[in-house]
Protein backbone atom coordinates (compact mmCIF):
# COMPACT_ATOMS: atom_id res chain seq x y z
CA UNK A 1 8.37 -15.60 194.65
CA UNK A 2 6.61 -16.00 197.86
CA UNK A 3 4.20 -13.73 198.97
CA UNK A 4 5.24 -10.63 201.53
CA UNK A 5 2.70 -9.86 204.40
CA UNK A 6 4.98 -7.62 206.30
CA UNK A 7 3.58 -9.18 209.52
CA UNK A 8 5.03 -6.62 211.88
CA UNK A 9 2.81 -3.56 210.53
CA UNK A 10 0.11 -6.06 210.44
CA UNK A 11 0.43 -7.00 213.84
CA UNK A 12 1.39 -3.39 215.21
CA UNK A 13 -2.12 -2.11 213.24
CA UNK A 14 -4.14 -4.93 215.06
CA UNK A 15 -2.62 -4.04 218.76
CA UNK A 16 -2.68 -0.78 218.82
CA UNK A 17 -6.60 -1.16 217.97
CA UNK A 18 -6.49 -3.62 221.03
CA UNK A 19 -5.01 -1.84 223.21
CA UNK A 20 -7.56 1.23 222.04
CA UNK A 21 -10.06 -1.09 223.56
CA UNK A 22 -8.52 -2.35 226.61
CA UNK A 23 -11.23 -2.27 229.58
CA UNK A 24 -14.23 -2.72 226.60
CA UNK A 25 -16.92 -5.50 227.73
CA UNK A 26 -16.89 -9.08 226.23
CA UNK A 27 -15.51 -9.47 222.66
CA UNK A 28 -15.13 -5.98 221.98
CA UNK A 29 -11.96 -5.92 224.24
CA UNK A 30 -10.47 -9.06 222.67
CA UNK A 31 -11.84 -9.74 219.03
CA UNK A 32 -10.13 -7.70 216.37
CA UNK A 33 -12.96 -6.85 214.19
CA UNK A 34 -15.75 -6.13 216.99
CA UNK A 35 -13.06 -3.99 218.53
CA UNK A 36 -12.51 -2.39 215.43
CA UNK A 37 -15.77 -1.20 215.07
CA UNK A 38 -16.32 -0.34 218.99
CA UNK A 39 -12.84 1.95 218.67
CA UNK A 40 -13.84 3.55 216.04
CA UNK A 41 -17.63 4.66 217.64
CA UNK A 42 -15.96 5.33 220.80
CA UNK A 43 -13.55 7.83 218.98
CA UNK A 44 -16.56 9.09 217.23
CA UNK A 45 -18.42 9.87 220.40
CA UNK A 46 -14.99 11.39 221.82
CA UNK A 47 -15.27 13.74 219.11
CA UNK A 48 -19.02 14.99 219.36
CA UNK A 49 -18.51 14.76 222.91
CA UNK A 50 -15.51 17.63 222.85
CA UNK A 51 -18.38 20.03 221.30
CA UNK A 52 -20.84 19.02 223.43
CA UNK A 53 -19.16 19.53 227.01
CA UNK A 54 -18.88 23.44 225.90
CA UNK A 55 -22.17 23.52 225.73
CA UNK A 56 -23.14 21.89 228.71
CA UNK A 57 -20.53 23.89 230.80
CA UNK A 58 -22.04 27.12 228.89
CA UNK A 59 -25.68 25.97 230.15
CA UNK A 60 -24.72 25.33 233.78
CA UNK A 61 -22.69 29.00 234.06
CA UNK A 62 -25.64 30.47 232.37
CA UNK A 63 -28.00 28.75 235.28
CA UNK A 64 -25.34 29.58 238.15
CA UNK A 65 -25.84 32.96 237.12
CA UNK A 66 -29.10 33.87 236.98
CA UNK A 67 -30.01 31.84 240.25
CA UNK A 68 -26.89 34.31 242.22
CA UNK A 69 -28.90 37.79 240.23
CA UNK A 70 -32.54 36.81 241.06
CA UNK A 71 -30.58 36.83 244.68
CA UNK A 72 -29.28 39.86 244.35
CA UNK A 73 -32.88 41.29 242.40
CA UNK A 74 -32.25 41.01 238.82
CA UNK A 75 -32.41 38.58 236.24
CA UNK A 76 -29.83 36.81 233.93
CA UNK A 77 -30.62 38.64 230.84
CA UNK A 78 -31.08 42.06 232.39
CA UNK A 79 -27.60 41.75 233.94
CA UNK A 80 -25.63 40.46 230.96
CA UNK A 81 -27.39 43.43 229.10
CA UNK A 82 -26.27 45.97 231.75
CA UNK A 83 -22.76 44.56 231.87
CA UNK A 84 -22.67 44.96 228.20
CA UNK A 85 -24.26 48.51 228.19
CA UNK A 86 -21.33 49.66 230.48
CA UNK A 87 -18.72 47.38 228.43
CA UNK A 88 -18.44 45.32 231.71
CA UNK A 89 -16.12 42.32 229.87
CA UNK A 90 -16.65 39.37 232.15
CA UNK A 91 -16.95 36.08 230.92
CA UNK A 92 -19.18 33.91 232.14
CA UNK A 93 -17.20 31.23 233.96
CA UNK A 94 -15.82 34.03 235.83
CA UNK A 95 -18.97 35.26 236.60
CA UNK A 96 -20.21 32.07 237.78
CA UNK A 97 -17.60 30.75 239.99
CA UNK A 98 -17.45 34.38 241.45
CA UNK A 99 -21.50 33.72 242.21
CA UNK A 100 -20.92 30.10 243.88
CA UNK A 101 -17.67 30.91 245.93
CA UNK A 102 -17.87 34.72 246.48
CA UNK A 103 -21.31 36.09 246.69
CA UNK A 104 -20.29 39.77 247.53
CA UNK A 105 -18.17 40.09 245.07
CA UNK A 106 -20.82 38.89 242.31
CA UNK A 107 -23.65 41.61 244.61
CA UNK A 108 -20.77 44.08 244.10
CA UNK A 109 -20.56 43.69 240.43
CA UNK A 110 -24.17 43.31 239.97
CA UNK A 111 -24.80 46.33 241.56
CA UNK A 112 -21.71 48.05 239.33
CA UNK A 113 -23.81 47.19 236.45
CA UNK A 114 -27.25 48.57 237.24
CA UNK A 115 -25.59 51.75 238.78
């Protein structure tokens, strides 16, 4: 009895892989195996990358944030400890769009806290 490859999964396996890699440089966009391997690091860099942008986003709100209360004569951690002393629940996207695009509303709030 001759041997069975099923060449359809086969082939399906192999393309989607390609097409995973479509736009890679050189081999890696065209060679199975290299692409293979570049797929798969690309996917795990997706991965650690998910974790990592809410950190970076957290860093840049925390930053926004203290720059707008040193403006308005405070600091970062003396406001979030004043909002939380007067259970003032604003996150801190919130608060740091509302410091970029609408200054008196952040002095207002500020100024809520430390009253």
């Amino acid at each position: 009895m001759p041997r069975s490859s099923n060449l359809v999964a086969s082939r399906r396996r192999r393309k989607k892989i390609l097409n995973q890699a479509r736009g890679y440089w050189g081999k890696r966009k065209n060679v199975y195996t290299i692409a293979k391997n570049a797929v798969e690091k690309g996917l795990q860099f997706q991965y650690r990358d998910r974790k990592n942008r809410k950190r970076v986003f957290r860093r840049l709100w925390i930053v926004r944030i203290n720059a707008a209360a040193r403006i308005n004569g405070t600091t970062y951690s003396r406001l979030i400890d004043a909002m939380s002393k007067k259970n003032m629940e604003i996150n801190r996207k919130v608060l740091a769009e509302l410091a970029v695009h609408d200054p008196e509303t952040f002095a207002a709030i500020v100024k809520e806290a430390h009253a």
